[in-house]
C-alpha atoms as a PDB file:
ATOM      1  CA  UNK A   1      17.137 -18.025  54.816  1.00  0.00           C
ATOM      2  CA  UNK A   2      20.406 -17.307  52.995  1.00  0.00           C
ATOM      3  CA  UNK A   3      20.741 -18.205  48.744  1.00  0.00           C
ATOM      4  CA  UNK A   4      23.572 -20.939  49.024  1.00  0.00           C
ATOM      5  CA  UNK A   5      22.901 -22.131  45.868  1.00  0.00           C
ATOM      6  CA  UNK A   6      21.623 -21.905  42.200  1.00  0.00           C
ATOM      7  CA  UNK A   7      20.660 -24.603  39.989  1.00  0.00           C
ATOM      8  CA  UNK A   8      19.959 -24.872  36.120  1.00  0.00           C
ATOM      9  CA  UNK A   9      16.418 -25.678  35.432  1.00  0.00           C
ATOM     10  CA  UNK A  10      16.404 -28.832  33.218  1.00  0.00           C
ATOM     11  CA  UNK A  11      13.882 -27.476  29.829  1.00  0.00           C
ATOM     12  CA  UNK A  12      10.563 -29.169  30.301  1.00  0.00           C
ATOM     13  CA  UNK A  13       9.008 -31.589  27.658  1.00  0.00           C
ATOM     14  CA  UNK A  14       5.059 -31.980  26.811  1.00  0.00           C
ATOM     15  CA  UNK A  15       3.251 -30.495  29.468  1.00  0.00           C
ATOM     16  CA  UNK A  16       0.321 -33.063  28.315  1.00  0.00           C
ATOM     17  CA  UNK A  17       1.985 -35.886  29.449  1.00  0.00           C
ATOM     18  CA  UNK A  18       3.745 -37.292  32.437  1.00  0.00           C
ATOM     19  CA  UNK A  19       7.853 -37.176  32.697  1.00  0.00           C
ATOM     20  CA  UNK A  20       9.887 -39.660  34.151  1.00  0.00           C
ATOM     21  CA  UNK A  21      12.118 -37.597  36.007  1.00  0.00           C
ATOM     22  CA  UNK A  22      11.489 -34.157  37.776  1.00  0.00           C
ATOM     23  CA  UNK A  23      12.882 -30.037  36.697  1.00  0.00           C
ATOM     24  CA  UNK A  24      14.891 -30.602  39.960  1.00  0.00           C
ATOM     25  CA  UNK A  25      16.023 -33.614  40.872  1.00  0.00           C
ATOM     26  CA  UNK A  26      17.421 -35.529  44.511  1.00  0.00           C
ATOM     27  CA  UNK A  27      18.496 -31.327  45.719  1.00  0.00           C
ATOM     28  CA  UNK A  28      20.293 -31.186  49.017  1.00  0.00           C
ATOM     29  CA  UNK A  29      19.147 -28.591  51.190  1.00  0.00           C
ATOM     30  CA  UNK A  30      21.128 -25.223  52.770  1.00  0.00           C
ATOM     31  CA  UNK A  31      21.695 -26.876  56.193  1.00  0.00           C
ATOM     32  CA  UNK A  32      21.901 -31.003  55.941  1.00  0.00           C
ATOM     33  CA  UNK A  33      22.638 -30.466  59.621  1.00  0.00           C
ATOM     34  CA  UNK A  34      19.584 -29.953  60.075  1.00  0.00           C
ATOM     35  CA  UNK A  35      17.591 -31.719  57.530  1.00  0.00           C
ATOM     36  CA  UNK A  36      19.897 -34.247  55.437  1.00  0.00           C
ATOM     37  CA  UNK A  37      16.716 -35.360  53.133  1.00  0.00           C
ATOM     38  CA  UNK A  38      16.804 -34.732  49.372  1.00  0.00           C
ATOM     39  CA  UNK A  39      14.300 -33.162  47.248  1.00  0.00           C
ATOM     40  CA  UNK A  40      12.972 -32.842  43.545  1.00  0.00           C
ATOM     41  CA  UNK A  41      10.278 -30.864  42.460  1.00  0.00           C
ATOM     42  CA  UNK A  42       8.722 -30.201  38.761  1.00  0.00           C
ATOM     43  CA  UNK A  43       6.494 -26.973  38.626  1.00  0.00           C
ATOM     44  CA  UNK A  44       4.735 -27.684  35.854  1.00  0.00           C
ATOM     45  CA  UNK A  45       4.285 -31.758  35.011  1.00  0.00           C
ATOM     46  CA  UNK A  46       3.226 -34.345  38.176  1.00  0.00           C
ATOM     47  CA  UNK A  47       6.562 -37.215  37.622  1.00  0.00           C
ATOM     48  CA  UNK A  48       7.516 -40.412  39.428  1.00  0.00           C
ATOM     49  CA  UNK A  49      10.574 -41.326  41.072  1.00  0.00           C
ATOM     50  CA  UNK A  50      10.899 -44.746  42.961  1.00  0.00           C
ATOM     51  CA  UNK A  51       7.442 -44.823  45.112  1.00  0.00           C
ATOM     52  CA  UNK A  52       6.633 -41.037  44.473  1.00  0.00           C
ATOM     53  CA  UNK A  53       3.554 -41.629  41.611  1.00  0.00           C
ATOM     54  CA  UNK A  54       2.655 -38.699  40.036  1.00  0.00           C
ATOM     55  CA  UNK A  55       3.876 -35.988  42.032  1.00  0.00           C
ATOM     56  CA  UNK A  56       5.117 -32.283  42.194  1.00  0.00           C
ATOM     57  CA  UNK A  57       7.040 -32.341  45.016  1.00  0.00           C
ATOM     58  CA  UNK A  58       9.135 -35.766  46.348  1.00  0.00           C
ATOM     59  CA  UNK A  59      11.016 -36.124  49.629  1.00  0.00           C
ATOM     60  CA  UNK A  60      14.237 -38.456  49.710  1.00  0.00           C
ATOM     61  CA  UNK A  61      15.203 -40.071  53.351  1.00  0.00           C
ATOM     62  CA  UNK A  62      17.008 -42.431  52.007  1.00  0.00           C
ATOM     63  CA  UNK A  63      17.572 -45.258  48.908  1.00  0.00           C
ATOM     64  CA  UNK A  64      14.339 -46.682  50.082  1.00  0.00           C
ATOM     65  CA  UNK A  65      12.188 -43.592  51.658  1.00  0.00           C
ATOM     66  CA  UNK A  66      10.692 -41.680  49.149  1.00  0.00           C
ATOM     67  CA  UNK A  67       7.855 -40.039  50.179  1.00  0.00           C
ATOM     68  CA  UNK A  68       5.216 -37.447  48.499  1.00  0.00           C
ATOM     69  CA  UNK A  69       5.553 -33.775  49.918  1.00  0.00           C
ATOM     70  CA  UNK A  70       2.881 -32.841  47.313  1.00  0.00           C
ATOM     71  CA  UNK A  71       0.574 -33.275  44.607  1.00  0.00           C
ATOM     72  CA  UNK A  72      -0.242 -30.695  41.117  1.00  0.00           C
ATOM     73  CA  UNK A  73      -3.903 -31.205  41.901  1.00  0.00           C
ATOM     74  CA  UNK A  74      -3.296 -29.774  45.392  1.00  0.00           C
ATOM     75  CA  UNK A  75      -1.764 -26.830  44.384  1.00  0.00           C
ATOM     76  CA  UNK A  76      -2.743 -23.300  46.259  1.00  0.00           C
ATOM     77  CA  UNK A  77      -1.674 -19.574  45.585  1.00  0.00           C
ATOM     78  CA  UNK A  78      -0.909 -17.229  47.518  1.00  0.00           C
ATOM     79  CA  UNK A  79       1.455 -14.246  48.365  1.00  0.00           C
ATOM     80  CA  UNK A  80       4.151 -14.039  51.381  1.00  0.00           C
ATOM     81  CA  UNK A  81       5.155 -11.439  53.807  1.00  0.00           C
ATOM     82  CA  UNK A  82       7.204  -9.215  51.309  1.00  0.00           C
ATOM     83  CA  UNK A  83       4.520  -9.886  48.415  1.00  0.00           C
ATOM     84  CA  UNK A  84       6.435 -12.951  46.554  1.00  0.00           C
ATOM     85  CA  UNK A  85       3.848 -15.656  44.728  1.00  0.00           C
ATOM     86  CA  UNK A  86       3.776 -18.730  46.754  1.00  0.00           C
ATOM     87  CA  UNK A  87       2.726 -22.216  45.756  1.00  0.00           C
ATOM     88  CA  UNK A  88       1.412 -24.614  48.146  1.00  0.00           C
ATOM     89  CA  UNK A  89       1.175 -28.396  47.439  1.00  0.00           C
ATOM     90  CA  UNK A  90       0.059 -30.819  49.971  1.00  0.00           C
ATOM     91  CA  UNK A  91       0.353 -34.507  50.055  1.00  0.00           C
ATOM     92  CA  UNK A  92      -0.814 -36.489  53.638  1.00  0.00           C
ATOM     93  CA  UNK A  93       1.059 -34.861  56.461  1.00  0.00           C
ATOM     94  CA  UNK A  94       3.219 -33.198  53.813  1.00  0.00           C
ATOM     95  CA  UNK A  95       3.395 -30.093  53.025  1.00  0.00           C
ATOM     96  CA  UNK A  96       5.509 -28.147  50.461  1.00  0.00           C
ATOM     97  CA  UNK A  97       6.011 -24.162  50.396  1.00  0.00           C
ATOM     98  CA  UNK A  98       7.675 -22.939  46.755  1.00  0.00           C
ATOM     99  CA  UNK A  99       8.430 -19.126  46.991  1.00  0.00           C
ATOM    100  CA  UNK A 100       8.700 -17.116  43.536  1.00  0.00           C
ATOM    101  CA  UNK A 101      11.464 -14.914  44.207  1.00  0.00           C
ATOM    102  CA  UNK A 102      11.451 -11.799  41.512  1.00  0.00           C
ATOM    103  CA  UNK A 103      14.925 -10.942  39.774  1.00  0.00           C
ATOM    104  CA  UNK A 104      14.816  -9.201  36.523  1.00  0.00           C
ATOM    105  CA  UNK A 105      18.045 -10.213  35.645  1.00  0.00           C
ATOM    106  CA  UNK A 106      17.637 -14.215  36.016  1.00  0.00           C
ATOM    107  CA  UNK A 107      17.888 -15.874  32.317  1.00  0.00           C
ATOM    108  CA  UNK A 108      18.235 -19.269  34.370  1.00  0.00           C
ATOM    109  CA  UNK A 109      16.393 -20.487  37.119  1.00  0.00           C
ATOM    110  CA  UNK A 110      17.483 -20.244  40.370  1.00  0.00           C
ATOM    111  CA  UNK A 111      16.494 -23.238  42.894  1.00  0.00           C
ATOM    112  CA  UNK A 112      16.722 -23.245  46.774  1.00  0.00           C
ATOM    113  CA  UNK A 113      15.796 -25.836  49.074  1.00  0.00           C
ATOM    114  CA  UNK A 114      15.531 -24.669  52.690  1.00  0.00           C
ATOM    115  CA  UNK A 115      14.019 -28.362  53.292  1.00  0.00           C
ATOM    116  CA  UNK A 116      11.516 -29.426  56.059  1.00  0.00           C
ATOM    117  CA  UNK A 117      10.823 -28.263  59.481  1.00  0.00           C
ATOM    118  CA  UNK A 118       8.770 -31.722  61.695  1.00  0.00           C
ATOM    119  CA  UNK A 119       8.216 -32.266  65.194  1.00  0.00           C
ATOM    120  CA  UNK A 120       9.017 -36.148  64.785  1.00  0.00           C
ATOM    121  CA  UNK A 121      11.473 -36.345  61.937  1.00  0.00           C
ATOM    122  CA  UNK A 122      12.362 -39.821  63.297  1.00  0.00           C
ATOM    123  CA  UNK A 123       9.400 -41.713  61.601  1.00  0.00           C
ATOM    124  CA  UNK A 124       8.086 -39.121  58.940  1.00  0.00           C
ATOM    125  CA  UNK A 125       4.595 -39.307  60.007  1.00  0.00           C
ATOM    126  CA  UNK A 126       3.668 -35.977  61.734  1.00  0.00           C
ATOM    127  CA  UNK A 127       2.904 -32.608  60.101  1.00  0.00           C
ATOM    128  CA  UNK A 128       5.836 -31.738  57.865  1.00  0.00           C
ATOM    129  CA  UNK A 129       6.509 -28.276  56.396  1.00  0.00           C
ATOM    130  CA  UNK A 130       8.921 -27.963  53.248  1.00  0.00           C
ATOM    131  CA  UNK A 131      10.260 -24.648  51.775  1.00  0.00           C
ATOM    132  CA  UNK A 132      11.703 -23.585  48.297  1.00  0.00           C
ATOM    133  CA  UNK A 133      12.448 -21.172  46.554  1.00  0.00           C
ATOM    134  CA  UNK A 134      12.261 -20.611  43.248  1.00  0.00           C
ATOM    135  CA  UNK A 135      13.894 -17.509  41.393  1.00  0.00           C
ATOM    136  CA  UNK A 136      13.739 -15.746  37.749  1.00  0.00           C
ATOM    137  CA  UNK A 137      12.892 -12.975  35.829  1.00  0.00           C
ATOM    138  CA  UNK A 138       9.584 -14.620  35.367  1.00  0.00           C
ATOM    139  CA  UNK A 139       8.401 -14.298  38.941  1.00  0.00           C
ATOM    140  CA  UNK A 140       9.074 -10.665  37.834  1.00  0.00           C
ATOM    141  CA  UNK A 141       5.107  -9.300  37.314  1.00  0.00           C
ATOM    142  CA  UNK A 142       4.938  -8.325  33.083  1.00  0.00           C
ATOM    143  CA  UNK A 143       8.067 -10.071  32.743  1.00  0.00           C
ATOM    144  CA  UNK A 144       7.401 -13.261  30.778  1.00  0.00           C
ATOM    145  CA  UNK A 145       4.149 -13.333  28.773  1.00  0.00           C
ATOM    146  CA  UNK A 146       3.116 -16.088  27.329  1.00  0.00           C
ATOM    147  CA  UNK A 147       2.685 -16.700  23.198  1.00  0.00           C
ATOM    148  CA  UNK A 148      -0.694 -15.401  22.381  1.00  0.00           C
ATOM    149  CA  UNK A 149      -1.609 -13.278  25.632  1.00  0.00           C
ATOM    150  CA  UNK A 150       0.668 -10.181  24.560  1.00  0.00           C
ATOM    151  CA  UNK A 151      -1.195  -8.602  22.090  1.00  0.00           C
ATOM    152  CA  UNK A 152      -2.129  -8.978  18.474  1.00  0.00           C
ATOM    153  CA  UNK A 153       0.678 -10.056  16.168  1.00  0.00           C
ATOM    154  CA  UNK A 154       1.295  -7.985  13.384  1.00  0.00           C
ATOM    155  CA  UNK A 155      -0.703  -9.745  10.752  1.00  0.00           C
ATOM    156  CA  UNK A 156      -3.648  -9.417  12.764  1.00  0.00           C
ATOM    157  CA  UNK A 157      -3.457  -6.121  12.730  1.00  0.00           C
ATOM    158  CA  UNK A 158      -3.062  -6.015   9.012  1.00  0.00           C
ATOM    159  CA  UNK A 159      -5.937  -8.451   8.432  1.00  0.00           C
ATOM    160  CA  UNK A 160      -8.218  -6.566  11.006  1.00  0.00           C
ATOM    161  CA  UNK A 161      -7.385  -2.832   9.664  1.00  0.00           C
ATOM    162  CA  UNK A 162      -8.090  -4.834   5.638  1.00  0.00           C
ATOM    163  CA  UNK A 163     -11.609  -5.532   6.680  1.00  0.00           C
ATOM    164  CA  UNK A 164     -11.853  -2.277   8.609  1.00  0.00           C
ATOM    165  CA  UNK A 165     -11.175  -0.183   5.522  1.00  0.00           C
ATOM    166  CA  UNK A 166     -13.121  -2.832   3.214  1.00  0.00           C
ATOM    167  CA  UNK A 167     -16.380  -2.117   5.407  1.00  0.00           C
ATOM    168  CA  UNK A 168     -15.906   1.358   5.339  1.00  0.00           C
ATOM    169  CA  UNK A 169     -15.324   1.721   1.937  1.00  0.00           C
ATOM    170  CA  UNK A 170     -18.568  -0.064   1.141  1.00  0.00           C
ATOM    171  CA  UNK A 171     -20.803   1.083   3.564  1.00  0.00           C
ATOM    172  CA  UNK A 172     -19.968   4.441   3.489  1.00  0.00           C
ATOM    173  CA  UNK A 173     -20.018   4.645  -0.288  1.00  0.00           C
ATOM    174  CA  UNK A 174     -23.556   2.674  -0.548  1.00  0.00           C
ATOM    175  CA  UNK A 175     -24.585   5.828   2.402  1.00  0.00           C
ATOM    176  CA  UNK A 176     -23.288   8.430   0.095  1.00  0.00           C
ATOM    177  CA  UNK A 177     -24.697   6.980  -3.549  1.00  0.00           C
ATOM    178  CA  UNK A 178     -28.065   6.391  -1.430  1.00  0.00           C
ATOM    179  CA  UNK A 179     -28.696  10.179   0.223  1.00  0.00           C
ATOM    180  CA  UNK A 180     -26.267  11.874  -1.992  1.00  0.00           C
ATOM    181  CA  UNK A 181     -26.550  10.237  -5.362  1.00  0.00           C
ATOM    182  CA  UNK A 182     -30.045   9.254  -5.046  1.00  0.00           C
ATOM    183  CA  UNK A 183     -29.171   5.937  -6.596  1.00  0.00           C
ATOM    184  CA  UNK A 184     -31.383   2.969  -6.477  1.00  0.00           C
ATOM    185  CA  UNK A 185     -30.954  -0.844  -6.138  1.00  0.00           C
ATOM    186  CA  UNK A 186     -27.626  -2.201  -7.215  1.00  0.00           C
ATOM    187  CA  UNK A 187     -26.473   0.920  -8.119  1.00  0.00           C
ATOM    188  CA  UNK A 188     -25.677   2.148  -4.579  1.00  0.00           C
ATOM    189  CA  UNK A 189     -22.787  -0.794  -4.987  1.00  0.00           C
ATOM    190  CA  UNK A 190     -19.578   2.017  -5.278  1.00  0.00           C
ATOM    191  CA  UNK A 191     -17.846   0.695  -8.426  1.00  0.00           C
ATOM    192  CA  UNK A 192     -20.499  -1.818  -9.340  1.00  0.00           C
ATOM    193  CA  UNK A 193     -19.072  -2.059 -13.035  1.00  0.00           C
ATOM    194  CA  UNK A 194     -15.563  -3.022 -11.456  1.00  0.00           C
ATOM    195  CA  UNK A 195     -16.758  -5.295  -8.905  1.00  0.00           C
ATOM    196  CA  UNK A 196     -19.529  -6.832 -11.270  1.00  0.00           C
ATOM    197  CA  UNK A 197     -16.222  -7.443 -13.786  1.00  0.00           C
ATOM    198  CA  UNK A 198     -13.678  -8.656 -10.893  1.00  0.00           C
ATOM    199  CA  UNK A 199     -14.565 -12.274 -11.161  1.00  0.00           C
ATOM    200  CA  UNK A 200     -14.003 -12.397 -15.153  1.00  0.00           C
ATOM    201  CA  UNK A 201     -10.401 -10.244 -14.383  1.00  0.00           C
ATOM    202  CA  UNK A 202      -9.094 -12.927 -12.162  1.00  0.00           C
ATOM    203  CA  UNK A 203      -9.994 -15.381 -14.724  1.00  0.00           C
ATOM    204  CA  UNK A 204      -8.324 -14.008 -17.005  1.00  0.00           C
ATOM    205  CA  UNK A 205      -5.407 -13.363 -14.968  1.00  0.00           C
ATOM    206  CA  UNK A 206      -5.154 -16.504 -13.762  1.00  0.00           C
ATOM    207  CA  UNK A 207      -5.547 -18.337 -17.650  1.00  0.00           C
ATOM    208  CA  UNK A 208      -2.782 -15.698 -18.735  1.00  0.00           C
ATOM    209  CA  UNK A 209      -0.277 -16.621 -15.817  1.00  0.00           C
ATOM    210  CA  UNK A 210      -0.635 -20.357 -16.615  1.00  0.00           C
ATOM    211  CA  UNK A 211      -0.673 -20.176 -20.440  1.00  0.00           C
ATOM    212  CA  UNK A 212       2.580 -17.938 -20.157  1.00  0.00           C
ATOM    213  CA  UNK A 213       4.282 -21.071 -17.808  1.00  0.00           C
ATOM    214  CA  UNK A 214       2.985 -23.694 -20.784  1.00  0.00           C
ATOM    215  CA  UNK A 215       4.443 -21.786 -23.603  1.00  0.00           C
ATOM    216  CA  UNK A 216       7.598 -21.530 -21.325  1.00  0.00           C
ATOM    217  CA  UNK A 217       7.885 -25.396 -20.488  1.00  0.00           C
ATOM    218  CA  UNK A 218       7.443 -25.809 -24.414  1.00  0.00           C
ATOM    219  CA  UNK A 219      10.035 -23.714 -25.371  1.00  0.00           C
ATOM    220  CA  UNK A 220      12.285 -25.364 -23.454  1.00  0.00           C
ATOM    221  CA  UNK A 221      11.194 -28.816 -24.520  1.00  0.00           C
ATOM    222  CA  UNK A 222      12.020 -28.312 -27.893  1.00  0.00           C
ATOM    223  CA  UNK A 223      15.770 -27.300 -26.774  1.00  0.00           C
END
């Protein structure tokens, strides 16, 4: 099938809870020769529109038809021919094929219906096979990675190489004051006079820095 034509994706709201309205909503197909239905579809969030309940996928006959084409909780992966990501959804006799086409240079995405092929269009109720396709730079393999899954941030580096160097610095100094030194007992500690003295610095650093903000606020009172 030919790209005819491209459509904006409508931004998503709380994945946790169920939307009103679908990503794409009531989209003609290529050919309405040959299948004049609407569709909508969200990719992400089941919605409802007229009697579609809680959907993913939603075919419109008419002002009155609306029928499922396929649930979230149905949902199946696989690849196609040329290696695209598909996404299957099923409802009844309904069945819904979503294509994710690769294109590096998509910002937006890209929505196609190709619509529904059936052996008894007339009354809806045989086996019916939908296709879409859906295209971004996200379909792209390595192209859009998720917050949290693309590495350590760079304050997790700092903290991790901080405790890194902290462990080191211990354990290798209470190694070397042990077999080297020959010290005993709290004296393998490296620094033990600083470290034994660190809590009554802070103290002191910390009565200094809000005694100097007192005398401050009473010099200024007595302007």
């Amino acid at each position: 099938p030919r790209f005819v034509t491209v459509t904006t994706v409508i931004p998503l709201g709380n994945r946790n809870i169920t939307i009103r309205f679908s990503s794409f909503k009531d989209k003609s197909t290529n050919d309405t020769s040959r299948d004049g239905t609407k569709y909508s579809y969200n990719p992400c969030t089941p919605f409802t529109e007229k009697t579609c309940h809680k959907t993913a996928v939603c075919q419109v006959a008419s002002s009155t038809l609306y029928y499922s084409a396929g649930y979230q909780n149905s949902t199946e992966y696989g690849t196609s021919v040329d290696g695209n990501v598909t996404l299957t959804y099923t409802a009844g006799p309904r069945t819904t094929i979503v294509t994710l086409v690769c294109d590096p240079s998509a910002n937006q995405p890209g929505f196609l219906v190709v619509g529904e092929f059936a052996d008894d269009k007339e009354h809806y109720v045989s086996t019916v096979l939908a296709f879409f396709y859906l295209t971004h730079r996200c379909a792209c393999p390595g192209k859009c990675i998720p917050p949290g899954l693309g590495g350590l941030s760079t304050g997790s580096v700092i903290v991790i190489i901080f405790f890194v160097v902290v462990i080191v610095y211990f354990l290798g100094g209470m190694i070397f004051l042990k077999f080297v030194s020959h010290q005993e007992g709290a004296d393998i500690i490296p620094n033990r006079a600083f470290w034994a003295s660190l809590p009554g610095l802070i103290k002191e650093g910390v009565l200094y820095f809000f005694g100097t903000l007192l005398c401050r606020k009473s010099s200024y009172e007595q302007f």
